[in-house]
N, C-alpha and C. Protein backbone atom coordinates (compact mmCIF):
# COMPACT_ATOMS: atom_id res chain seq x y z
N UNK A 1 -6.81 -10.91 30.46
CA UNK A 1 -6.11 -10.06 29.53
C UNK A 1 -4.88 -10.79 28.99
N UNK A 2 -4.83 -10.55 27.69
CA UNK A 2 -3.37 -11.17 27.08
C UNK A 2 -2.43 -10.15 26.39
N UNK A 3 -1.28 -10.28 26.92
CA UNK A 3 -0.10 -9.67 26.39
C UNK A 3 0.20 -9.96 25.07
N UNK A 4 -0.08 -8.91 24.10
CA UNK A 4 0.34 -9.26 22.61
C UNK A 4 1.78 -8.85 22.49
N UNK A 5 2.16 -9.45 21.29
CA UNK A 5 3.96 -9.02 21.14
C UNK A 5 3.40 -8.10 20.25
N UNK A 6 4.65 -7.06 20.53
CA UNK A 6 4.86 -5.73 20.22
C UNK A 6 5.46 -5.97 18.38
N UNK A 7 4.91 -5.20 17.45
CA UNK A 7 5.57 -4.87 16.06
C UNK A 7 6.78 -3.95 16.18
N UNK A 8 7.63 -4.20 15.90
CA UNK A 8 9.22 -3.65 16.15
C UNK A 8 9.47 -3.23 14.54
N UNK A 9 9.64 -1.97 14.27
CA UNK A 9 10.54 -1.46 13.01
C UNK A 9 12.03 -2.24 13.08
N UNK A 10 11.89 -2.74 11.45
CA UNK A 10 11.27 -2.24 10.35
C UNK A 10 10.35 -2.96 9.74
N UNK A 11 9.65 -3.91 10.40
CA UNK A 11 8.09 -4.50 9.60
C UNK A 11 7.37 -3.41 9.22
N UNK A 12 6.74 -3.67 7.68
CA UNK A 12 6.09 -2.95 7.33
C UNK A 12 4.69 -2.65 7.62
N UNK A 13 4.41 -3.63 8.57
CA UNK A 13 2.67 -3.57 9.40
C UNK A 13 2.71 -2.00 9.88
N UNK A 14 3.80 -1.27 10.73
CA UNK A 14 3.97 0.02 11.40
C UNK A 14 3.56 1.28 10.25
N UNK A 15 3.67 0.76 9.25
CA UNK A 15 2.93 1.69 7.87
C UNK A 15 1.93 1.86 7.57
N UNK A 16 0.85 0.82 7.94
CA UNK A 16 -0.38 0.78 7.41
C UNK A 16 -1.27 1.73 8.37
N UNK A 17 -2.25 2.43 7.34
CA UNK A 17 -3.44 2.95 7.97
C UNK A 17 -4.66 2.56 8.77
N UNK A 18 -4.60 2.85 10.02
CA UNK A 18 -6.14 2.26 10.51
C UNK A 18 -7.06 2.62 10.24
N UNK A 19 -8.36 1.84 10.42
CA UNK A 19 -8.91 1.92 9.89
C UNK A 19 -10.21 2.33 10.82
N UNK A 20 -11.19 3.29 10.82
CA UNK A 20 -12.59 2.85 11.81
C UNK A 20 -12.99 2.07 12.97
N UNK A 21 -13.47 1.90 13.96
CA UNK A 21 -14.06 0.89 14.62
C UNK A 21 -15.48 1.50 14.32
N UNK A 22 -16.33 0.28 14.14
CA UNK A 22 -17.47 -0.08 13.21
C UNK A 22 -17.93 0.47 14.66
N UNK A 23 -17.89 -0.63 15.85
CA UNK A 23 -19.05 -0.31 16.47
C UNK A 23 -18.29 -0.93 18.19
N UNK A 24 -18.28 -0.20 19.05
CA UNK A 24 -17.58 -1.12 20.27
C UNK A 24 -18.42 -2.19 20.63
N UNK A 25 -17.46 -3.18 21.12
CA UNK A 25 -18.92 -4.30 21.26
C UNK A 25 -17.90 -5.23 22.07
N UNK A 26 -17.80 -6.63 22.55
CA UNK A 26 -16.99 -7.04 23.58
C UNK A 26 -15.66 -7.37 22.61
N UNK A 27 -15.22 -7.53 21.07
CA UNK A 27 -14.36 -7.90 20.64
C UNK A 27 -13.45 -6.47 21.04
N UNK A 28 -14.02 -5.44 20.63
CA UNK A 28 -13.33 -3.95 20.54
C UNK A 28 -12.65 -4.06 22.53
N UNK A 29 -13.11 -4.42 23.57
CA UNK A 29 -13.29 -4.14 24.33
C UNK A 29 -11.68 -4.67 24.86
N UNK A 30 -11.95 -6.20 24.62
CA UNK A 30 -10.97 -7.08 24.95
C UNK A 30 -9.80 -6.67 24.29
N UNK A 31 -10.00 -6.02 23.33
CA UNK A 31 -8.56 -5.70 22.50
C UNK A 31 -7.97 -4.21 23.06
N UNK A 32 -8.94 -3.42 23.87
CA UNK A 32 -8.55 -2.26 24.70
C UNK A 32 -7.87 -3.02 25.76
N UNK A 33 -8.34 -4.11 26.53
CA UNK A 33 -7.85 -4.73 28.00
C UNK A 33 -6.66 -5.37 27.34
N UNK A 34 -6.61 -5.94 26.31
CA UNK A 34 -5.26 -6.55 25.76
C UNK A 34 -4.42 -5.94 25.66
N UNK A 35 -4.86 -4.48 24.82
CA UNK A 35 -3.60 -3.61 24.44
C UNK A 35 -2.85 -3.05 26.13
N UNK A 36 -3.59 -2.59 26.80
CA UNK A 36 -3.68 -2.34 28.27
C UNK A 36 -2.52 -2.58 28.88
N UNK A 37 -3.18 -4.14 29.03
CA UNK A 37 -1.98 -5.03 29.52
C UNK A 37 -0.60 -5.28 28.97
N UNK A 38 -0.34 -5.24 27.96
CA UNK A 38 0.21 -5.11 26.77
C UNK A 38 1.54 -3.89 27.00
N UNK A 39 0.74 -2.50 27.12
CA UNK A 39 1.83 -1.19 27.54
C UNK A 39 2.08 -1.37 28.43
N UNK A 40 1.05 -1.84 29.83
CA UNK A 40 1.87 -1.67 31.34
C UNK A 40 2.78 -2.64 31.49
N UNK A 41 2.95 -3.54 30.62
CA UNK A 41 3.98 -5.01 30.31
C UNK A 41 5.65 -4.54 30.44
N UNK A 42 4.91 -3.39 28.86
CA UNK A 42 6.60 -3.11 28.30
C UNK A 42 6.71 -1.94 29.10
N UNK A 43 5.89 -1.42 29.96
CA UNK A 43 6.70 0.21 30.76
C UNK A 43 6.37 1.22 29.70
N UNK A 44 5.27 1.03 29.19
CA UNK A 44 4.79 2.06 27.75
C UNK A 44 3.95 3.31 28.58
N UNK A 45 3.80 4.59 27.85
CA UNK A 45 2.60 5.25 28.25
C UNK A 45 1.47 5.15 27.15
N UNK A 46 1.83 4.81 26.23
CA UNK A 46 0.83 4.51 24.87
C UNK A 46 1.11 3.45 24.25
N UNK A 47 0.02 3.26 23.62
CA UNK A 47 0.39 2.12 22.94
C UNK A 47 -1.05 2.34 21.55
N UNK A 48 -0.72 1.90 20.61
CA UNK A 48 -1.77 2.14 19.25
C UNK A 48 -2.01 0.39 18.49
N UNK A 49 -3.17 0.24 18.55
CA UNK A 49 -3.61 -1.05 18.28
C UNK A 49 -2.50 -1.58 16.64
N UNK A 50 -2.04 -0.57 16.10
CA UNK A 50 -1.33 -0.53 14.85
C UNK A 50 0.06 -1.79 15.20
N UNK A 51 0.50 -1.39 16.78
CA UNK A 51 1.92 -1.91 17.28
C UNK A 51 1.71 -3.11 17.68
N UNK A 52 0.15 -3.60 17.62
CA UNK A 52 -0.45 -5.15 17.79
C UNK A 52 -0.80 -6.06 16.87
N UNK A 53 -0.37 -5.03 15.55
CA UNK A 53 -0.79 -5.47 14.64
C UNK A 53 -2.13 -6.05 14.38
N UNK A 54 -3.04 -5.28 14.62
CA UNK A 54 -4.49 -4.51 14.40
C UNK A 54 -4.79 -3.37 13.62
N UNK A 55 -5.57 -3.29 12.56
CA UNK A 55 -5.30 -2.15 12.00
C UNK A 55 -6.77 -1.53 12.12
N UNK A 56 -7.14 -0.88 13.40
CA UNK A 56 -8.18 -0.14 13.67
C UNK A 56 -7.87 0.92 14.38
N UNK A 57 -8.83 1.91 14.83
CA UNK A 57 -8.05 3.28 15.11
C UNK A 57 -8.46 3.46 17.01
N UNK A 58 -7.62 2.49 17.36
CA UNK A 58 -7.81 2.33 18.73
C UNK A 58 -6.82 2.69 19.81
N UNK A 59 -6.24 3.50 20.32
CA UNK A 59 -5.43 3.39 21.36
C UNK A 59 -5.55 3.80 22.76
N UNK A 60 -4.72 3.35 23.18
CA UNK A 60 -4.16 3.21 25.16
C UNK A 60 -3.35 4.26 25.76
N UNK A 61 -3.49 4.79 26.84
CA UNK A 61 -3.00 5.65 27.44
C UNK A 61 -3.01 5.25 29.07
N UNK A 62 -1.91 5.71 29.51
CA UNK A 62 -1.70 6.30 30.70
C UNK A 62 -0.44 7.38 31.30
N UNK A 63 -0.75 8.36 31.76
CA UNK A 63 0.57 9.40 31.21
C UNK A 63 0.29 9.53 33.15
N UNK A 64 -0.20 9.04 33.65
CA UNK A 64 0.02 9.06 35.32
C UNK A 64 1.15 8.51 35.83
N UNK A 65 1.68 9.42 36.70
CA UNK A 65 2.99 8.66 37.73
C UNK A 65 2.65 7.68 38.16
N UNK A 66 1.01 7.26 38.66
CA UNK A 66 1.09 6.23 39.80
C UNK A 66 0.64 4.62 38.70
N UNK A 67 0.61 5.44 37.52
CA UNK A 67 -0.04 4.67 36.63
C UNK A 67 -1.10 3.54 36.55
N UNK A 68 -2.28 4.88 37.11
CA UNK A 68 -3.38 3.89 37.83
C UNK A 68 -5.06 4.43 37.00
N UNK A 69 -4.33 5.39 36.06
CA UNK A 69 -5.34 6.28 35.35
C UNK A 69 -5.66 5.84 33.51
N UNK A 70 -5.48 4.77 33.12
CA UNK A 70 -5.81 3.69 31.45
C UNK A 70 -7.11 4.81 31.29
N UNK A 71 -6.68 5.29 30.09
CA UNK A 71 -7.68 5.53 28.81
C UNK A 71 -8.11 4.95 27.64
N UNK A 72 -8.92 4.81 27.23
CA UNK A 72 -9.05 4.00 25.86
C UNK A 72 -10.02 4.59 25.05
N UNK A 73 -9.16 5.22 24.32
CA UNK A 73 -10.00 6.08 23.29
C UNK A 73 -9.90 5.58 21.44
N UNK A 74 -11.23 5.04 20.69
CA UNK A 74 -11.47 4.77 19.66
C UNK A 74 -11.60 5.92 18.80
N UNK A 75 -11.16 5.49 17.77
CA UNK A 75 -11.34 6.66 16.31
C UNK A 75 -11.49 7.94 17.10
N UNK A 76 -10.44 8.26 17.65
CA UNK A 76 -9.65 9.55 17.74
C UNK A 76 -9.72 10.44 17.12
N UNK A 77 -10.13 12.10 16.91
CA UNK A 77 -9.62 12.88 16.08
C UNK A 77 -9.02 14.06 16.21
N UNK A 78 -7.96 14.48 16.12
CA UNK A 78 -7.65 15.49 16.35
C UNK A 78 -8.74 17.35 16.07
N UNK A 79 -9.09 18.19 16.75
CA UNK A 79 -10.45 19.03 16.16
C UNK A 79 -9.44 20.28 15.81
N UNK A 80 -8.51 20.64 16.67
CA UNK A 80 -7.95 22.11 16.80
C UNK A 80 -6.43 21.27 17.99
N UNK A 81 -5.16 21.88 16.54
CA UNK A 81 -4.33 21.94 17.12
C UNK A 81 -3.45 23.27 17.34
N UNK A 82 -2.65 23.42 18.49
CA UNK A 82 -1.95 24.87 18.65
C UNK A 82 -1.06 25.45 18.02
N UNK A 83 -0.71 26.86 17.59
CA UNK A 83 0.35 27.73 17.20
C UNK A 83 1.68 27.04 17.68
N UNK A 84 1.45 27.16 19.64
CA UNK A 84 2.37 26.99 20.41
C UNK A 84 2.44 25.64 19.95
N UNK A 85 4.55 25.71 20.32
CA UNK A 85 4.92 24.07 20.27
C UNK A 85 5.35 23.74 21.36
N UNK A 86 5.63 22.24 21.45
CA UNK A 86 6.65 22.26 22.61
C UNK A 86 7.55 20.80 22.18
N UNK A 87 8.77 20.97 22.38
CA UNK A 87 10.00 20.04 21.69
C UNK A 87 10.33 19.39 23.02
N UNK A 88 10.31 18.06 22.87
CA UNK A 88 10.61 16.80 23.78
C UNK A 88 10.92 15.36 23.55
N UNK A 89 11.67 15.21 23.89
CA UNK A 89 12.82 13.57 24.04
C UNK A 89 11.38 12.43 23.87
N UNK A 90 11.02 11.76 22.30
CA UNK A 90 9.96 10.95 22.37
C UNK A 90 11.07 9.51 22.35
N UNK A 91 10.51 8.06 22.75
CA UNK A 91 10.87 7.31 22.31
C UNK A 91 9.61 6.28 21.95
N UNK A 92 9.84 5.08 21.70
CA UNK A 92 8.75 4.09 21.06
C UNK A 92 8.97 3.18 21.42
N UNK A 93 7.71 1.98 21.73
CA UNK A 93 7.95 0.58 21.95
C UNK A 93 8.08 -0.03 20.86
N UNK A 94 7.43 0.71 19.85
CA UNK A 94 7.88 -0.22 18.31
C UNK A 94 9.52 0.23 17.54
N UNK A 95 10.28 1.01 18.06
CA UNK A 95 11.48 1.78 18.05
C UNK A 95 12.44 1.98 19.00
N UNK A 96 12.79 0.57 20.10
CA UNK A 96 13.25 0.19 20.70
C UNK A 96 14.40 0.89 20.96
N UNK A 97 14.87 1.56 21.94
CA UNK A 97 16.52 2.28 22.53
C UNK A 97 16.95 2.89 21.44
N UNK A 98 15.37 3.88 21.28
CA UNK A 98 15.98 5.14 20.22
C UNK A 98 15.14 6.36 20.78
N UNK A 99 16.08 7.09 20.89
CA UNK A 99 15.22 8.56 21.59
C UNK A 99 15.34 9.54 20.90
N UNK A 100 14.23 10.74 20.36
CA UNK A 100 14.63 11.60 19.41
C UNK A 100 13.99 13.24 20.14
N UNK A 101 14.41 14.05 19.73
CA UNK A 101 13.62 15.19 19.63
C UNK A 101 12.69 15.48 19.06
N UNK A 102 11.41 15.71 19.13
CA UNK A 102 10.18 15.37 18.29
C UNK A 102 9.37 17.11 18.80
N UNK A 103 8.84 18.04 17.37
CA UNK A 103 8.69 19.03 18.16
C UNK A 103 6.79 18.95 18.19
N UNK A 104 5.73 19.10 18.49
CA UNK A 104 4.17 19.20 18.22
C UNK A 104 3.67 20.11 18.90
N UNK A 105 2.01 20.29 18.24
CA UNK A 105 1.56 21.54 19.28
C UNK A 105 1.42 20.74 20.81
N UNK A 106 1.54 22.06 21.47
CA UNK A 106 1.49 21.92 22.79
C UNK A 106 0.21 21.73 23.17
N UNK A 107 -0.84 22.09 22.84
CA UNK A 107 -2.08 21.84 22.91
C UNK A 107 -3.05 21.80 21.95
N UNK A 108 -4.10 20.82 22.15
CA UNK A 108 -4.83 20.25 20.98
C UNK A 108 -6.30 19.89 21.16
N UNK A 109 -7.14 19.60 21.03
CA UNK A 109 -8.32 19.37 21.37
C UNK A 109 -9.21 17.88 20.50
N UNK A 110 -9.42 17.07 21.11
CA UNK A 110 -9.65 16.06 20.70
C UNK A 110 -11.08 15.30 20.96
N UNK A 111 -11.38 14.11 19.88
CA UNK A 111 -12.52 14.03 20.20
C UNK A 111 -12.48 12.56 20.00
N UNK A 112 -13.50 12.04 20.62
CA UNK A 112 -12.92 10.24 20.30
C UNK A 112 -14.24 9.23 20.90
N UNK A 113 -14.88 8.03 21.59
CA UNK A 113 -14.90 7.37 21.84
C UNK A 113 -14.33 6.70 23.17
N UNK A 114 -14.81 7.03 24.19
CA UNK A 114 -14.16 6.16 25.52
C UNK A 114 -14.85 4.71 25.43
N UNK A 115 -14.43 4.37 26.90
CA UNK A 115 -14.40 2.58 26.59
C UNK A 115 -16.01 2.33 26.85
N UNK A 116 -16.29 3.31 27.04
CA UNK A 116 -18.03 2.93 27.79
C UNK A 116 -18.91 3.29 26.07
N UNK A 117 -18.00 3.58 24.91
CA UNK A 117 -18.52 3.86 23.88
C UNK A 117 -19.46 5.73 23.94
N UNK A 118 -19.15 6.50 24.67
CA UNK A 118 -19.63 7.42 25.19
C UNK A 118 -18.57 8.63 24.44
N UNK A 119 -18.94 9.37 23.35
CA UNK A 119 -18.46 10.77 22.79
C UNK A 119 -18.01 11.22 24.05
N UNK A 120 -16.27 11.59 23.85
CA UNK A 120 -15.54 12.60 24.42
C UNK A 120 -15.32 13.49 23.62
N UNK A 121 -15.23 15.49 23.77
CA UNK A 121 -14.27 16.15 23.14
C UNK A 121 -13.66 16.52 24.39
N UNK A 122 -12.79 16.97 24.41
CA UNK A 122 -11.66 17.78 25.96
C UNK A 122 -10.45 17.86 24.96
N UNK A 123 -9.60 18.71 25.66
CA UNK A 123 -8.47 19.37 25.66
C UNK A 123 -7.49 18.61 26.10
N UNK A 124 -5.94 18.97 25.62
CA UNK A 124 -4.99 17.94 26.12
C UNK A 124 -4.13 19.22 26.07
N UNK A 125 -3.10 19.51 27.00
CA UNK A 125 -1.57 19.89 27.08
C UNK A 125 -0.53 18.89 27.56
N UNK A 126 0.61 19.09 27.45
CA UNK A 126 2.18 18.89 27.51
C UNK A 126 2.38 17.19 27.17
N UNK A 127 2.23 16.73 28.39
CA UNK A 127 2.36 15.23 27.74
C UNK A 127 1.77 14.32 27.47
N UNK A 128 0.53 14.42 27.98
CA UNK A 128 -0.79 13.88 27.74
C UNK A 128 -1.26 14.28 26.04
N UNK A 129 -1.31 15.65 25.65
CA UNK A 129 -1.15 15.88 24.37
C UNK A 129 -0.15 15.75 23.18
N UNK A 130 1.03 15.81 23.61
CA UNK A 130 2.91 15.25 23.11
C UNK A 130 1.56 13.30 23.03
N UNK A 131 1.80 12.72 23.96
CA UNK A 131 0.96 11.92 23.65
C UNK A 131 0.13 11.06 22.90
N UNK A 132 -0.97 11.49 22.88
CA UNK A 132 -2.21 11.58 21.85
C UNK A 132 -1.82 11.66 20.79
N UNK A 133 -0.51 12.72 20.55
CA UNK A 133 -0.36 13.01 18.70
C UNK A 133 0.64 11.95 18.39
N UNK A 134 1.33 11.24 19.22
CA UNK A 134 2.31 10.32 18.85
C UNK A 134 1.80 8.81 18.89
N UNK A 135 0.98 8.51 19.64
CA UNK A 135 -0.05 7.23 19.23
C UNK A 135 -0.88 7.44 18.26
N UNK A 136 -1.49 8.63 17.94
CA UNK A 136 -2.63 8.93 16.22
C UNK A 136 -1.71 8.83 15.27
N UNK A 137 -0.65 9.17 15.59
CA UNK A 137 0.67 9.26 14.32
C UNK A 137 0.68 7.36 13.64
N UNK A 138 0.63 6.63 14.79
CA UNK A 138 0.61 5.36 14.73
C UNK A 138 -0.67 4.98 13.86
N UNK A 139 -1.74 5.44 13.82
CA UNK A 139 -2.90 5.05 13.34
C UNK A 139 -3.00 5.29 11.88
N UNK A 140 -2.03 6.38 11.29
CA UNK A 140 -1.82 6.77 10.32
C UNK A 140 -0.46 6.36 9.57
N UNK A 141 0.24 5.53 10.13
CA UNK A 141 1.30 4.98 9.69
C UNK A 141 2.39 5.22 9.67
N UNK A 142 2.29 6.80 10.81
CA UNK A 142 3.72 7.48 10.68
C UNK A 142 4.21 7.24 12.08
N UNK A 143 5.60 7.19 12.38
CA UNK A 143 6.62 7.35 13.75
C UNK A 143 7.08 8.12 14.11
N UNK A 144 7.69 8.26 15.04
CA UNK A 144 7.99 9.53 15.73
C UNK A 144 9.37 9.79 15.04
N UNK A 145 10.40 9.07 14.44
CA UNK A 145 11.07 9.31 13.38
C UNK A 145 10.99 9.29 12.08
N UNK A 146 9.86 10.01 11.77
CA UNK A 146 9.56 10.55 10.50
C UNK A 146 9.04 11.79 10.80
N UNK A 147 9.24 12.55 12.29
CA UNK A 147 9.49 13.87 12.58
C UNK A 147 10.89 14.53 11.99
């Protein structure tokens, strides 16, 4: 696995839209184990192939204390998001020693691509879902300060 350097605002790469993954295959794979390595590097819980300057719709997760639980979910989509919100202190690895109040639904339902290339839909609450919407935000070109 290789540690990519992180895209830091204000490069304009953090703008661009991702795009599809065509098809998982060992390039898609290595760039999940890259990105991987990559968040548990910088002390990240997410990370969006966008901040690798990759522009496909790929990102990394781990929202575990023992941080022993990596997700890797492709072309993501959000299906059904909630009424309920919930407002919490986000910060960014591409937005370095800046912390904001960021408010989203509290729960959401999502559908995506795991690493085995295998259709997920499931449900997400609190930070696992806070989450999800703040790495897709990445895929679409937006930051958590443009909340």
């Amino acid at each position: 696995m290789t540690i990519k350097p992180l895209i830091i605002l204000p490069d304009p790469v953090l703008r661009q839209v991702s795009k599809p993954v065509e098809r998982i295959d060992a390039e898609s794979l290595q760039l999940a184990d890259d990105m991987l390595a990559t968040m548990y590097e910088a002390q990240g819980i997410g990370l969006a192939a966008t901040q690798v300057d990759v522009h496909e719709r790929v990102l990394v997760m781990d929202v575990s204390e023992e941080r022993n639980q990596p997700l890797v979910l492709v072309n993501p989509e959000l299906v059904f998001k909630s009424d309920d919100l919930i407002e919490g202190e986000e910060g960014c690895l591409s937005v370095p020693d800046f912390y904001d109040e960021v408010e989203r639904p509290k729960r959401v339902k999502l559908r995506y691509l795991n690493y085995q290339g295998e259709q997920v839909e499931e449900w997400a609450e609190g930070m696992y879902a806070v989450c999800i919407q703040h790495e897709m935000d990445h895929l679409q070109g937006t930051l958590f300060i443009d909340h």
